[in-house]
Protein backbone atom coordinates (compact mmCIF):
# COMPACT_ATOMS: atom_id res chain seq x y z
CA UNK A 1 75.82 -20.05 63.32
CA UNK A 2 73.12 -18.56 60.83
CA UNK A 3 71.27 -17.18 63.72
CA UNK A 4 74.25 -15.34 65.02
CA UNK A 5 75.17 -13.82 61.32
CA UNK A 6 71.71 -12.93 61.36
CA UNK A 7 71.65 -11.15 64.86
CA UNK A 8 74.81 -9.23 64.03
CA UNK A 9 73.57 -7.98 60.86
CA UNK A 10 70.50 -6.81 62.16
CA UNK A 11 72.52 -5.15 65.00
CA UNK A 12 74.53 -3.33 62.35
CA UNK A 13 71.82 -2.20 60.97
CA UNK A 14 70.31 -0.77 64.05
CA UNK A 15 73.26 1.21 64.39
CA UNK A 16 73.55 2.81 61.44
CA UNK A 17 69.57 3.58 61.54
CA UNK A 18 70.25 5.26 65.04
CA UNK A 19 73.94 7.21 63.68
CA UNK A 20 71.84 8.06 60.84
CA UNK A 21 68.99 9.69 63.13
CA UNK A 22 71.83 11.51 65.31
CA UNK A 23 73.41 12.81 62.46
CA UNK A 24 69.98 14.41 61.17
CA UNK A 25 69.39 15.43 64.33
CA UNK A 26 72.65 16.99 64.74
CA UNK A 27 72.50 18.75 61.47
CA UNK A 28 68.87 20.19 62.07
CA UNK A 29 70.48 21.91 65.25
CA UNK A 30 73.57 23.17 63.45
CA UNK A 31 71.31 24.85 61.30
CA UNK A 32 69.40 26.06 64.01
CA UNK A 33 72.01 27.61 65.46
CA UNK A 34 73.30 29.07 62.30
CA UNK A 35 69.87 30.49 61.28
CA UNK A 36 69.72 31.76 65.67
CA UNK A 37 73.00 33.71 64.52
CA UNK A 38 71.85 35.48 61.33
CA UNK A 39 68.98 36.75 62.67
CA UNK A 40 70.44 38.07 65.90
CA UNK A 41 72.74 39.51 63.43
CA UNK A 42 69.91 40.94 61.84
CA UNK A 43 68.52 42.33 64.99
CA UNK A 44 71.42 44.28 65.79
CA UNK A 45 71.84 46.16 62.80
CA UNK A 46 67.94 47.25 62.79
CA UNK A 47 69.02 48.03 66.38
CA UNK A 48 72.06 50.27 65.43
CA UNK A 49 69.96 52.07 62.51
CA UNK A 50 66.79 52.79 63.60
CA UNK A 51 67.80 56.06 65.64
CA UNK A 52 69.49 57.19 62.67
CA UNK A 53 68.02 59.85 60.25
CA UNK A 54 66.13 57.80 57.27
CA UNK A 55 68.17 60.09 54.77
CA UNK A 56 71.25 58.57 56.04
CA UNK A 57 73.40 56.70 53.51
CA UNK A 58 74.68 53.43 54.47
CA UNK A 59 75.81 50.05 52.68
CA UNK A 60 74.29 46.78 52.17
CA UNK A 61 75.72 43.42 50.56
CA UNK A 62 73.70 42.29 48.12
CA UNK A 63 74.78 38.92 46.80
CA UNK A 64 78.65 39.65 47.62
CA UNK A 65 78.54 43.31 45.76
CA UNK A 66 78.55 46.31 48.55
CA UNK A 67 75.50 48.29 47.67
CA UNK A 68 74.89 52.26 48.47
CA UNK A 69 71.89 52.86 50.16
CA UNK A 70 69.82 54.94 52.79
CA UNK A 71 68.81 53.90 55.83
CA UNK A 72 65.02 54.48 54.79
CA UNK A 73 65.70 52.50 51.94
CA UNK A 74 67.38 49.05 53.96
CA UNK A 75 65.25 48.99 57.29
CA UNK A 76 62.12 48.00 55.40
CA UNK A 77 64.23 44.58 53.77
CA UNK A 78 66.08 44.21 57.20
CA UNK A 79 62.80 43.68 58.74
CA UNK A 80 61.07 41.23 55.95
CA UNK A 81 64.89 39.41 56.40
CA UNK A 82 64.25 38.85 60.01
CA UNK A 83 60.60 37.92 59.73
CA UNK A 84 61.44 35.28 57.12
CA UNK A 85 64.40 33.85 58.88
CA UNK A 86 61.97 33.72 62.65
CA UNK A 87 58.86 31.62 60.20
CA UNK A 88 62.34 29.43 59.15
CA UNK A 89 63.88 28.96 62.43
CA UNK A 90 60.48 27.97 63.68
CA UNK A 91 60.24 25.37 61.15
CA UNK A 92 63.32 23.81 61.50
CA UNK A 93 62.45 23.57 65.39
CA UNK A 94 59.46 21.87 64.16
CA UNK A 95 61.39 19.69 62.36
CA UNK A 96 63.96 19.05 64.63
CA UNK A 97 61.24 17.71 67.66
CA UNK A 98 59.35 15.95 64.75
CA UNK A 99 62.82 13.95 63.98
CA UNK A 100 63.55 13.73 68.01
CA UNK A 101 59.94 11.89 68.55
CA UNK A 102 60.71 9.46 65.31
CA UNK A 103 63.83 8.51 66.99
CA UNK A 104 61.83 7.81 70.47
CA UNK A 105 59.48 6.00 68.73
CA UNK A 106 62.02 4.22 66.26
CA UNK A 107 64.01 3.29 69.95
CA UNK A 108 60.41 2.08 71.49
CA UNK A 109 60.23 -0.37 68.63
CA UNK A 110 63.53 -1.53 67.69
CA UNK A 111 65.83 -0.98 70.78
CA UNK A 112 64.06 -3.19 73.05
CA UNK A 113 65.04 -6.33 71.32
CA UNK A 114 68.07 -5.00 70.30
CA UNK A 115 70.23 -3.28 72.11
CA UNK A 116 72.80 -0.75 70.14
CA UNK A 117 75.97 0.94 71.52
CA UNK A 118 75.50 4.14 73.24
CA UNK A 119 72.02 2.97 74.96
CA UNK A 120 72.11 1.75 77.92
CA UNK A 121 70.04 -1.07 79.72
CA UNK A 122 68.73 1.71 81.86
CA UNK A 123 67.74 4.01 79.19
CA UNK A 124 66.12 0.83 77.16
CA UNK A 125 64.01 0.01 80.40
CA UNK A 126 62.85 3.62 80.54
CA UNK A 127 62.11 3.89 77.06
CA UNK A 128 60.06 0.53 77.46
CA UNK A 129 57.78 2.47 79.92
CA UNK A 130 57.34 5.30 77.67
């Protein structure tokens, strides 16, 4: 009877380590796909104003408050915006495949011997071979 208490706790809480690890990972790619957005945003507008004269005026947002300038003025920080928000994007891909291969590994070790929901035998055998 011990044994069994003991076997379902430790399944419990090899399913909340492996919901835990898909909610990370889910969050690292809903930021990825935010951060994919914003700079594609970013792209288009350096897109729409380069061909126009430098002396041009146009608007920015600057921390909510809509800001007169030229287009001379707002390619420059358009560009270091996109540059900064590629090095993030990168990292968070970095991040994301760093949290993937704990999870493999986490699986290699702990699934084996115990299987949780939403891995199946087949998967388990495969990740046995990895």
């Amino acid at each position: 009877m011990a044994t069994q208490s003991a076997a379902a706790k430790r399944q419990q809480d090899l399913q909340l380590q492996y919901t835990t690890y898909k909610n990370t990972l889910q969050q690292i790619a809903q930021k990825i796909g935010d951060v994919e957005q914003e700079a594609e945003e970013h792209k288009l507008v350096l897109e729409t104003l380069e061909p126009l004269p430098g002396d041009r005026k146009c608007f920015r947002m600057i921390n909510g408050v809509l800001v007169e300038r030229t287009v001379r003025d707002v390619i420059p920080a358009l560009r270091t915006n996109a540059e900064g928000l590629k090095k993030v994007l990168e990292d968070l891909v970095k991040q994301y495949k760093a949290k993937q291969d704990e999870l493999e590994q986490w699986k290699v070790v702990s699934v084996n011997n115990y299987p949780i929901k939403g891995t199946s035998v087949a998967k388990r055998e495969q990740i046995s071979y990895v």
